[in-house]
Protein backbone atom coordinates (compact mmCIF):
# COMPACT_ATOMS: atom_id res chain seq x y z
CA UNK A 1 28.78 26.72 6.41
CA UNK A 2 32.34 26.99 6.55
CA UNK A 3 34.81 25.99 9.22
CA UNK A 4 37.90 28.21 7.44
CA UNK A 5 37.39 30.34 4.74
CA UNK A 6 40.74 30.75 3.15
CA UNK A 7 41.06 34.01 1.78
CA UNK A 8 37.90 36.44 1.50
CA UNK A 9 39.10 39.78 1.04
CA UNK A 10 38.02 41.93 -1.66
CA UNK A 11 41.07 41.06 -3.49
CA UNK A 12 44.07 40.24 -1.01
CA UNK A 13 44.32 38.14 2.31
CA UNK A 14 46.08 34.96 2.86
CA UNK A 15 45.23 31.22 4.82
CA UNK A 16 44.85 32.37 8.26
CA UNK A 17 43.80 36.05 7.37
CA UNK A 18 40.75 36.21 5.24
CA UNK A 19 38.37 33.90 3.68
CA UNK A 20 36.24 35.15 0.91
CA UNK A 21 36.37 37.62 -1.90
CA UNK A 22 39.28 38.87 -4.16
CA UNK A 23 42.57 39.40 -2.35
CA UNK A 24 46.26 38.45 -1.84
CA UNK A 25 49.65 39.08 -2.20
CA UNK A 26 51.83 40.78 -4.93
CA UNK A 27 54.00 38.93 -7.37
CA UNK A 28 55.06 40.40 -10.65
CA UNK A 29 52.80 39.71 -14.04
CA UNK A 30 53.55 39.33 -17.72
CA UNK A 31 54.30 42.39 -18.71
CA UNK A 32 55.81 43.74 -15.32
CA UNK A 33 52.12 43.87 -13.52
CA UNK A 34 52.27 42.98 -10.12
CA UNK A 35 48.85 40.70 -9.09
CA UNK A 36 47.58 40.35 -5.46
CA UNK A 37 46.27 36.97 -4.98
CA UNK A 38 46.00 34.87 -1.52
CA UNK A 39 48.78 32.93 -0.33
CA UNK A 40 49.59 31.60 2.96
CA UNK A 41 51.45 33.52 5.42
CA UNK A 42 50.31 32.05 8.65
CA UNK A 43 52.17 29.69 11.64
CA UNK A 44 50.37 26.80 9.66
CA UNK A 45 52.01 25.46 6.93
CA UNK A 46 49.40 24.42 3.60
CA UNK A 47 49.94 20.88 4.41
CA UNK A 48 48.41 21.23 7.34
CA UNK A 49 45.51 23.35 5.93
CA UNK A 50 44.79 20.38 3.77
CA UNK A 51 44.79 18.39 6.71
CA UNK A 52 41.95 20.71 7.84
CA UNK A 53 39.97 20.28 5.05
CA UNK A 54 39.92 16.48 4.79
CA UNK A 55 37.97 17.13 7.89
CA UNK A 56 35.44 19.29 6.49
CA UNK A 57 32.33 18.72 4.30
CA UNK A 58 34.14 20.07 1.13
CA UNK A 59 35.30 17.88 -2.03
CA UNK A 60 38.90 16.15 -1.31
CA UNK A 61 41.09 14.87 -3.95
CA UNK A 62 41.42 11.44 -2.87
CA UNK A 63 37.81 11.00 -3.60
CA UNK A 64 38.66 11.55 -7.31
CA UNK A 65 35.62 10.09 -9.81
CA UNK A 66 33.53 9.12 -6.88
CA UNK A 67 33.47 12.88 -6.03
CA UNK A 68 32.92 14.05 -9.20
CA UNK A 69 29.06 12.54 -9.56
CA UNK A 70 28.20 14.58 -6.44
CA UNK A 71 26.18 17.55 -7.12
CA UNK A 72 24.61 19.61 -4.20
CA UNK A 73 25.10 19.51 -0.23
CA UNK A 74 27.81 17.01 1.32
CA UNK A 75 26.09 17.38 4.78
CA UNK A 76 22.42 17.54 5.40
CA UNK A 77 21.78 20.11 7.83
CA UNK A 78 21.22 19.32 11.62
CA UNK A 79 18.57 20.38 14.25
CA UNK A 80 19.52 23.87 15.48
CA UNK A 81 18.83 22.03 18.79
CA UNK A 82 22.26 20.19 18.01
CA UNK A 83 24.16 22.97 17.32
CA UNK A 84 27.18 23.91 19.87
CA UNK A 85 24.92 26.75 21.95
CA UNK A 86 27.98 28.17 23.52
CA UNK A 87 31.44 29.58 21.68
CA UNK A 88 34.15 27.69 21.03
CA UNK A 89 36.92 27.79 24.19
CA UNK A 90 39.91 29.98 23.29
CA UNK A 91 42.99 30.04 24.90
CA UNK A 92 42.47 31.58 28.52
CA UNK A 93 44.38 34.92 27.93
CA UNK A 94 41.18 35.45 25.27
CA UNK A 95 37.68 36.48 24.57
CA UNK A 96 35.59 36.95 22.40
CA UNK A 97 33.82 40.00 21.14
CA UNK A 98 31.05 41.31 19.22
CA UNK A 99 32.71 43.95 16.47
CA UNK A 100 29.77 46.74 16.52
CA UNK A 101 30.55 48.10 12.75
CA UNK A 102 28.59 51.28 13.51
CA UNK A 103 30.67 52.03 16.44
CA UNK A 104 33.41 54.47 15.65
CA UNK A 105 35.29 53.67 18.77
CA UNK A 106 35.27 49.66 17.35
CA UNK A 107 35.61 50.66 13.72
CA UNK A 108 39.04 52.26 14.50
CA UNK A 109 40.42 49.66 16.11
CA UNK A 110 39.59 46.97 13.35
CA UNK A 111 41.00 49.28 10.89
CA UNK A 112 44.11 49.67 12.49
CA UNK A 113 43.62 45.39 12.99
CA UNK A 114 43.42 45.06 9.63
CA UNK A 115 45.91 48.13 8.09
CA UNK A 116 48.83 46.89 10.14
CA UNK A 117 48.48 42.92 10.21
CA UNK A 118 46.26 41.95 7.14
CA UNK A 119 47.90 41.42 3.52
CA UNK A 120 51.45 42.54 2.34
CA UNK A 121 53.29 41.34 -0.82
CA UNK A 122 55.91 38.90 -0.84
CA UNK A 123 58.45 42.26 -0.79
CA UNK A 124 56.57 44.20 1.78
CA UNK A 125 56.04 47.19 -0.52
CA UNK A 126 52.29 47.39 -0.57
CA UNK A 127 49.12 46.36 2.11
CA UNK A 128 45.58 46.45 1.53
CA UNK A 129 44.01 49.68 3.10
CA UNK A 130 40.66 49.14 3.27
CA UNK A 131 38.53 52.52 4.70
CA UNK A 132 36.14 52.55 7.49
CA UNK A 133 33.58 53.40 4.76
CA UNK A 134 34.20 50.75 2.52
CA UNK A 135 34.41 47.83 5.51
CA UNK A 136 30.62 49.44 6.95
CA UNK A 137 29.31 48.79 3.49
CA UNK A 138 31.11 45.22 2.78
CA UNK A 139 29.48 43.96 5.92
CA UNK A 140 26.09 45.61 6.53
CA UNK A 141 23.88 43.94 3.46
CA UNK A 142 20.09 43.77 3.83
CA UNK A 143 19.80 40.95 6.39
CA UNK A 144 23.33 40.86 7.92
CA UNK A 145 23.74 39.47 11.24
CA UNK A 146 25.41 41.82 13.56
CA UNK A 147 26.76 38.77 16.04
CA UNK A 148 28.65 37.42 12.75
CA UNK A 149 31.21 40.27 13.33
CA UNK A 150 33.59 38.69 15.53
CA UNK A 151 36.50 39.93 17.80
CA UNK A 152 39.06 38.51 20.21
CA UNK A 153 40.40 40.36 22.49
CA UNK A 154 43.43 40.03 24.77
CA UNK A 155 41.43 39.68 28.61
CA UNK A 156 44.34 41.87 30.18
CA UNK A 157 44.57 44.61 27.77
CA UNK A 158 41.29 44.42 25.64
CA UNK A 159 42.79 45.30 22.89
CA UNK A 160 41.24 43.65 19.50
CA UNK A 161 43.83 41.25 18.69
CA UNK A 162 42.00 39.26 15.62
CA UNK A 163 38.94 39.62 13.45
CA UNK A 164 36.74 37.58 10.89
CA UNK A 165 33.07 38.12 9.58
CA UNK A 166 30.31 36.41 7.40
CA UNK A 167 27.26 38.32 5.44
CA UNK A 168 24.66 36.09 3.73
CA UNK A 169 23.62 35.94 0.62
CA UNK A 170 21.52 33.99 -1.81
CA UNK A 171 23.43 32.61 -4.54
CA UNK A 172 22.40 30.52 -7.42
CA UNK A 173 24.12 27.69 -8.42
CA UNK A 174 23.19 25.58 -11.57
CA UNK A 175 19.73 27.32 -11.39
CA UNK A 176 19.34 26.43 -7.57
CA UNK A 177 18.74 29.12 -5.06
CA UNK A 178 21.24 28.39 -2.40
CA UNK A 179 21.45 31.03 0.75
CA UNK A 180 24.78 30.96 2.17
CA UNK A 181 27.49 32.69 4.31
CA UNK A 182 30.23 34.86 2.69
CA UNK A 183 33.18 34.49 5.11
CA UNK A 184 36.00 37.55 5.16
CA UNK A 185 38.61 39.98 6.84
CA UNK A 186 39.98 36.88 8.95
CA UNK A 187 42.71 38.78 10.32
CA UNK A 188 45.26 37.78 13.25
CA UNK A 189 48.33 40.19 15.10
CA UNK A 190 51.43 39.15 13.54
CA UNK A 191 52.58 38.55 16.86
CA UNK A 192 49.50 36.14 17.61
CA UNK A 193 50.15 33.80 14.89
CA UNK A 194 52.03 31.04 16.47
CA UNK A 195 48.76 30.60 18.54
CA UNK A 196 46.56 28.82 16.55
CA UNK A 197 43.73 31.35 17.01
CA UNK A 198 42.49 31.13 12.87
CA UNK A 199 41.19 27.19 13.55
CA UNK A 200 38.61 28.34 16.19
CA UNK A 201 37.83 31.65 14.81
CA UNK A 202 36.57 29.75 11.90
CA UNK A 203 34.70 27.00 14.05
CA UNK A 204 33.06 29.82 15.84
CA UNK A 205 31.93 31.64 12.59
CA UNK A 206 30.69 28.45 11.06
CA UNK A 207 29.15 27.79 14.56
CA UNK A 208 27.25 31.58 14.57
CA UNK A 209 26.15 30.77 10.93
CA UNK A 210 24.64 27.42 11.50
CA UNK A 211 22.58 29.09 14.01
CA UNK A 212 20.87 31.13 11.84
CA UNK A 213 20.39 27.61 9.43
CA UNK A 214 22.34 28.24 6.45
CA UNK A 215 24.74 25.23 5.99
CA UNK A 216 26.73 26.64 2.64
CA UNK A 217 29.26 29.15 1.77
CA UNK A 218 31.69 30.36 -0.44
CA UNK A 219 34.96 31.77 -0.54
CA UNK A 220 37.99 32.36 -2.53
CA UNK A 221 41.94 31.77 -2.04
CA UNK A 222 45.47 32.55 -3.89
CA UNK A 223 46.07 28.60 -2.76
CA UNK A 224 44.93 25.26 -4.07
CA UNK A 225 42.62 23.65 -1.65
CA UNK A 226 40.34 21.04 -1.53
CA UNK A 227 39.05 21.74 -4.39
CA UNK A 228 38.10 24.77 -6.39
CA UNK A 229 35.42 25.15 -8.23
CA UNK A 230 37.00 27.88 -10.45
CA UNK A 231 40.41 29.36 -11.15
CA UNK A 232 40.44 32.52 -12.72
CA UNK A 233 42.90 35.26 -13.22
CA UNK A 234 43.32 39.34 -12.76
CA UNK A 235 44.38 41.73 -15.13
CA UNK A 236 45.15 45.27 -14.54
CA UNK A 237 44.91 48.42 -16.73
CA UNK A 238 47.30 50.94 -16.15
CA UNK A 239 45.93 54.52 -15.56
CA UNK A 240 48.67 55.72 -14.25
CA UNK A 241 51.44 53.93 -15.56
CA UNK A 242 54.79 56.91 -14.30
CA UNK A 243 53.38 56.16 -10.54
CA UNK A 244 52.65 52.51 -10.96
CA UNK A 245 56.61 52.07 -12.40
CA UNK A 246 57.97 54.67 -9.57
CA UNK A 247 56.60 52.60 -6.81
CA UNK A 248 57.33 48.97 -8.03
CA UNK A 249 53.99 48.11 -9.03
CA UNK A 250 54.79 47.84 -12.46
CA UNK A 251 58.31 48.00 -14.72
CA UNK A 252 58.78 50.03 -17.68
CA UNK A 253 58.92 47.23 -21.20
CA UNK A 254 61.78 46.24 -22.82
CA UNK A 255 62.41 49.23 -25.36
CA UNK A 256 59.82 51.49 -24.20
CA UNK A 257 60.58 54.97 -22.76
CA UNK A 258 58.35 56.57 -20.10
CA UNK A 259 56.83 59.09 -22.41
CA UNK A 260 55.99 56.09 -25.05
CA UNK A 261 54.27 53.92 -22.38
CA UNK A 262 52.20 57.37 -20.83
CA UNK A 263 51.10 57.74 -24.12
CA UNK A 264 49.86 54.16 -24.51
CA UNK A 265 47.44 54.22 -22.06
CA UNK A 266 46.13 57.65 -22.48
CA UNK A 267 42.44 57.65 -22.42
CA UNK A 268 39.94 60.73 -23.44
CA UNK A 269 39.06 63.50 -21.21
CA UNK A 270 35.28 62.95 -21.49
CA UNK A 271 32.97 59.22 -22.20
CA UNK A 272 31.95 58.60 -25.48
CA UNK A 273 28.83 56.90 -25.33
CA UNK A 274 25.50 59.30 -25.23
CA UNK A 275 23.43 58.86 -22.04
CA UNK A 276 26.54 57.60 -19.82
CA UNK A 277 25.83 58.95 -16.39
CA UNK A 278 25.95 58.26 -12.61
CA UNK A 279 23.46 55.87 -11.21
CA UNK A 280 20.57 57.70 -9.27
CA UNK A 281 17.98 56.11 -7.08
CA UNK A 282 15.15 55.79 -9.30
CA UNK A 283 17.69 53.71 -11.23
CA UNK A 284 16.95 50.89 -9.20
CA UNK A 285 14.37 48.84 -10.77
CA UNK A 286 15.47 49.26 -14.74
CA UNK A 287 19.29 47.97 -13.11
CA UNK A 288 17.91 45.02 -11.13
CA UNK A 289 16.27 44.02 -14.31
CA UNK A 290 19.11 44.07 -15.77
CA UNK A 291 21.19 42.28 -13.94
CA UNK A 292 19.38 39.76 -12.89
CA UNK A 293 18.78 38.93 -16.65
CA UNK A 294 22.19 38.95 -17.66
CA UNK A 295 23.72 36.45 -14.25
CA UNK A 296 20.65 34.33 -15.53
CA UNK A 297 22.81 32.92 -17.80
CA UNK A 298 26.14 31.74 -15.40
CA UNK A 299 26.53 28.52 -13.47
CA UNK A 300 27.06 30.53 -10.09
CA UNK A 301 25.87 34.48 -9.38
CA UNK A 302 24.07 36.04 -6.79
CA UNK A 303 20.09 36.74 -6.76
CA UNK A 304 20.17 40.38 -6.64
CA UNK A 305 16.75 41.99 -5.59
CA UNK A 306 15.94 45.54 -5.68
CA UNK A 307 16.63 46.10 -1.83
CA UNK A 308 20.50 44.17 -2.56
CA UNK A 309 21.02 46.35 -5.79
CA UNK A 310 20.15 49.54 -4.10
CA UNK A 311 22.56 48.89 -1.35
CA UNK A 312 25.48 47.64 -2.95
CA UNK A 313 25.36 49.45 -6.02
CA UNK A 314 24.22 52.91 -5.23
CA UNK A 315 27.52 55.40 -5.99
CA UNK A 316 29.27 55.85 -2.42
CA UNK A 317 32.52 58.13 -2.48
CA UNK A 318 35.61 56.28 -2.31
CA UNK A 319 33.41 52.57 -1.85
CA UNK A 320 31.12 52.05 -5.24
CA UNK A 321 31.18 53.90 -8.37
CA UNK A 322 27.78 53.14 -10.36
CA UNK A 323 26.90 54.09 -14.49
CA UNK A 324 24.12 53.49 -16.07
CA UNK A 325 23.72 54.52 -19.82
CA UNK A 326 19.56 56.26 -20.38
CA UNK A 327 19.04 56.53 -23.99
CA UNK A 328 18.95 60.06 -24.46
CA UNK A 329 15.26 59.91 -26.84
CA UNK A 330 13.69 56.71 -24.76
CA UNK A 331 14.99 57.36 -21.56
CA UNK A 332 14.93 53.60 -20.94
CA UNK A 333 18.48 52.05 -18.87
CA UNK A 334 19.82 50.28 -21.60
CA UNK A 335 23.15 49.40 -19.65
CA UNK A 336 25.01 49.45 -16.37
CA UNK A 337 28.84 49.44 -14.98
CA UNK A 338 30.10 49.58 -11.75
CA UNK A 339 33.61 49.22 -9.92
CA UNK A 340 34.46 49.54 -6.20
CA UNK A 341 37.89 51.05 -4.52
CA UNK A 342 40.20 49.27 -2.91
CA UNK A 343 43.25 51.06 -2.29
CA UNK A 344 46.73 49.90 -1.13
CA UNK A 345 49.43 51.31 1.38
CA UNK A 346 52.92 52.04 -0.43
CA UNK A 347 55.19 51.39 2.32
CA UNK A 348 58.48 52.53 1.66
CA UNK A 349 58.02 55.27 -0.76
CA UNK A 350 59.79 58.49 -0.81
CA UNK A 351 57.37 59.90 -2.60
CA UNK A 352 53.91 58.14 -2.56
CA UNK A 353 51.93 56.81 0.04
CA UNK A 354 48.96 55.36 -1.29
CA UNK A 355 48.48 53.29 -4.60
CA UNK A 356 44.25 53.59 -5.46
CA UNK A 357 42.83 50.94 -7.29
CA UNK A 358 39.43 50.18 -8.85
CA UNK A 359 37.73 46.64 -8.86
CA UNK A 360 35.21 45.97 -11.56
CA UNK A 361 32.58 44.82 -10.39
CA UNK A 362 29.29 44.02 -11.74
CA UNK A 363 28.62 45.47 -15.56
CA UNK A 364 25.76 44.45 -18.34
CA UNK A 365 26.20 45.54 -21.87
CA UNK A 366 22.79 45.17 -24.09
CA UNK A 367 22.88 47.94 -26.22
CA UNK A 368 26.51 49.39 -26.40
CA UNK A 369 29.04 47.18 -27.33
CA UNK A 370 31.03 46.16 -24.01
CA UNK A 371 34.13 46.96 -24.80
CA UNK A 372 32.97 50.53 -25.40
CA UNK A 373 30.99 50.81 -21.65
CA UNK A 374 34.18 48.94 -20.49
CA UNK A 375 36.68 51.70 -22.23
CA UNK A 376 33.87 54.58 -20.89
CA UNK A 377 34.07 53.31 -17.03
CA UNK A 378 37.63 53.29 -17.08
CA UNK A 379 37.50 57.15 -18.57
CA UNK A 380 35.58 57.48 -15.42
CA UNK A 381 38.22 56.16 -13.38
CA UNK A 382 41.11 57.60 -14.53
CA UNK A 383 39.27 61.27 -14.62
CA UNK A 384 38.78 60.39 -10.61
CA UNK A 385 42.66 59.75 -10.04
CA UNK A 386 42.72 56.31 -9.97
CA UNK A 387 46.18 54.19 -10.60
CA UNK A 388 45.12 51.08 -11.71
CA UNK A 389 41.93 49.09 -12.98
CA UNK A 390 41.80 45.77 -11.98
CA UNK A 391 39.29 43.04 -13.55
CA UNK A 392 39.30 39.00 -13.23
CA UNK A 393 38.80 37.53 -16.48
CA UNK A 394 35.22 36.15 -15.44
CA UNK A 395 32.19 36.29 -16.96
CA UNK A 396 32.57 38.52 -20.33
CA UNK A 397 35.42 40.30 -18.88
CA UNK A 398 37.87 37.95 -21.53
CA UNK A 399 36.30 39.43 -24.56
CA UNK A 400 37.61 43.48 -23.75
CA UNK A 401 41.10 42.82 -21.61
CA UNK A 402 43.43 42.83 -24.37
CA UNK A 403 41.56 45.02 -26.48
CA UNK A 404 41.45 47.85 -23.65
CA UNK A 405 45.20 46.97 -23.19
CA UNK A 406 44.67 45.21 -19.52
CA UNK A 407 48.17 43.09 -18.35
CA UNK A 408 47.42 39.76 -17.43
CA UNK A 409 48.92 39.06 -13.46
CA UNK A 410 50.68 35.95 -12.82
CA UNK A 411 48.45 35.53 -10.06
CA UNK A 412 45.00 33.55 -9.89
CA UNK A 413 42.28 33.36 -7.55
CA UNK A 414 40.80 30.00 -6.98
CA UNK A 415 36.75 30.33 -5.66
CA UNK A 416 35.59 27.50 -3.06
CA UNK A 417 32.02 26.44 -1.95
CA UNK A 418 31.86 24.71 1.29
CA UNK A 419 29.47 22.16 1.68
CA UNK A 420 28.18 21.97 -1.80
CA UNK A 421 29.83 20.00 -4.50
CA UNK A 422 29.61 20.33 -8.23
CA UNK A 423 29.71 17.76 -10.64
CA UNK A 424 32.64 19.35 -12.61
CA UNK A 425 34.41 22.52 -12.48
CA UNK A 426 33.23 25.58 -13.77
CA UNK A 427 35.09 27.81 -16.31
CA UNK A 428 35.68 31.52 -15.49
CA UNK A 429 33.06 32.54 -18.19
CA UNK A 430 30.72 30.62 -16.28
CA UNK A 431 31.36 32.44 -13.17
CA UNK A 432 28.90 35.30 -12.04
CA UNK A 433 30.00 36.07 -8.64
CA UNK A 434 32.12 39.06 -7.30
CA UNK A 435 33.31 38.57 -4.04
CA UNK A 436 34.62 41.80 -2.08
């Protein structure tokens, strides 16, 4: 399991604030797109985060070739008899807290955690806002561990002063079922940062995890560490390209007017393919099929089963939006789309306050071409007022972004497994996993 998780966040955090999924910091793109991707912002400098992780059961560079033949766990796993029973000591003015997620008393305070201390840009102009909704779902999956939702609180004032969290999940890698922990939202106060709190918070959520005896996880960062498995890269699709320039998120082109650039990335009113519709229930089965025949084919993905599809992929306002296409004559699922919202604070706008973005997320194309179910989805997106459409260039994903006029960002995100090594790196087309 992992000891720090740099950077899980459904696509923004930094070092010492989050630790795995899709997350990070603005920087302008090619093409004037600004790209959030993790980078450290923390009282540790990197160099000292590497010195972290030559401690820890992950690959290291100065192993070089050796390394390289290594394919599977670093560390066996130990007796849960061995395993630290008690937390890890924090400093005395601290303790530590069980985040109850279905608490609305609890909820609010880790939103206002996260909405006021979590990820900025490098120019302070935009912040992740992620919903009560959308944090419930992120961390309640079949089989989530309600103790892996951890607090500290000041002693004197109680108030929730930093936060991090793990889910399992069941990942295969190289055709190996592997279960492991998905480490996120590590959050500290700004104020708290000198303190060295992120170091124990991740001891203690490796600690909670090897309890439960899963020894692997994975994670993703804005920041070479020791080492990633896979770099990849996000693009973004205007949808709204006047509010996108007004704020700062993106910049008009050289020799383009705002009326020529609108009209670039116009899309139709309605979807063009027959039998494109909302996902429903009794969708379940026919998607699960088809999903877990299509990540078949990757190096890494999850092992989705009916009860995981149904929960992370049923529409949810605001959270997940879900497509299937039924042939109209068969009424067979032939293919599937999804994205999930993840919207940002604009914080010094005059007139703006909140940019919304859309995630792709999982998506199989077997009968309609993808680039059309790709161009129909974000039809879908832009109809529900959506800004911008964000995709990494994983999987398929390469073969539609320029044609569907996506901007590559200047930013990557770099995925990590802890306590498993590969044998060589994998390419982003050989990547099946979506981390929020």
């Amino acid at each position: 399991m992992v000891e720090f998780n740099p950077g899980i966040g459904r696509t923004e955090g930094n070092v010492e604030e989050s630790i795995s999924g899709e997350g990070g910091l603005m920087s302008m793109g090619q093409g004037g797109t600004k790209t959030l991707t993790r980078r450290p912002r923390t009282a540790l400098t990197l160099d000292k985060w590497h010195m972290f992780w030559e401690t820890q059961p992950v690959r290291h560079y100065k192993d070089g070739e050796n390394q390289e033949q290594m394919e599977g766990a670093i560390d066996v796993p130990q007796p849960i008899s061995d395993i630290k029973q008690e937390p890890y000591n924090l400093p005395s003015n601290y303790e530590w807290c069980v985040c109850d997620v279905t608490n609305d008393r609890i909820m609010k305070e880790v939103y206002a955690l996260l909405s006021n201390n979590y990820v900025e840009d490098d120019d302070n102009m935009f912040r992740f806002d992620y919903s009560v909704q959308f944090l419930r779902w992120a961390l309640q999956p079949p089989g989530y561990f309600p103790d892996w939702h951890i607090g500290v609180r000041a002693k004197a004032s109680k108030k929730l002063v930093a936060f991090i969290t793990g889910i399992p999940a069941r990942v295969h890698v190289r055709g190996k079922l592997v279960f492991m922990a998905e480490i996120n939202f590590l959050c500290i106060h700004k104020k708290l940062r000198a303190k060295r709190l992120a170091p124990v918070m991740i001891k203690e959520v490796t600690r909670r995890v090897h309890l439960e005896n899963i020894w692997q996880a994975t994670y993703t960062a804005g920041v070479v560490l020791p080492v990633p498995i896979a770099t990849c890269q996000y693009w973004h699709r205007s949808l709204n390209p006047k509010k996108l320039i007004d704020v700062g998120f993106s910049r008009l082109a050289p020799r383009m007017t705002m009326s020529r650039t609108v009209k670039l990335y116009h899309l139709p009113k309605e979807t063009l393919t027959p039998g494109f519709r909302a996902m429903e229930k009794q969708d379940v089965p026919a998607v699960t099929q088809l999903l877990q025949g299509y990540l078949s084919q990757f190096v890494i993905a999850p092992d989705f089963s009916e009860a995981v599809v149904e929960y992370l992929l049923l529409p949810i306002k605001n959270v997940v939006n879900s497509y299937v296409i039924e042939n109209p004559e068969s009424h067979i699922i032939t293919d599937f789309c999804s994205f999930y919202t993840l919207p940002s604070t604009i914080i010094d706008s005059m007139n703006h306050t909140q940019l919304k973005a859309a995630y792709l997320y999982y998506n199989v194309a077997t009968v309609t071409p993808l680039v059309q179910l790709m161009n129909d989805i974000l039809i879908m997106a832009k109809l529900s007022n959506y800004d911008v459409f964000n995709a990494l260039d994983i999987m398929h994903n390469e073969s539609f972004l320029k044609n569907l006029k996506f901007g590559p960002g200047d930013g990557h995100l770099h995925y990590y497994l802890y306590n498993y090594s590969l044998s060589a790196p994998v390419k982003p087309l050989e990547l099946g996993l979506v981390l929020l």
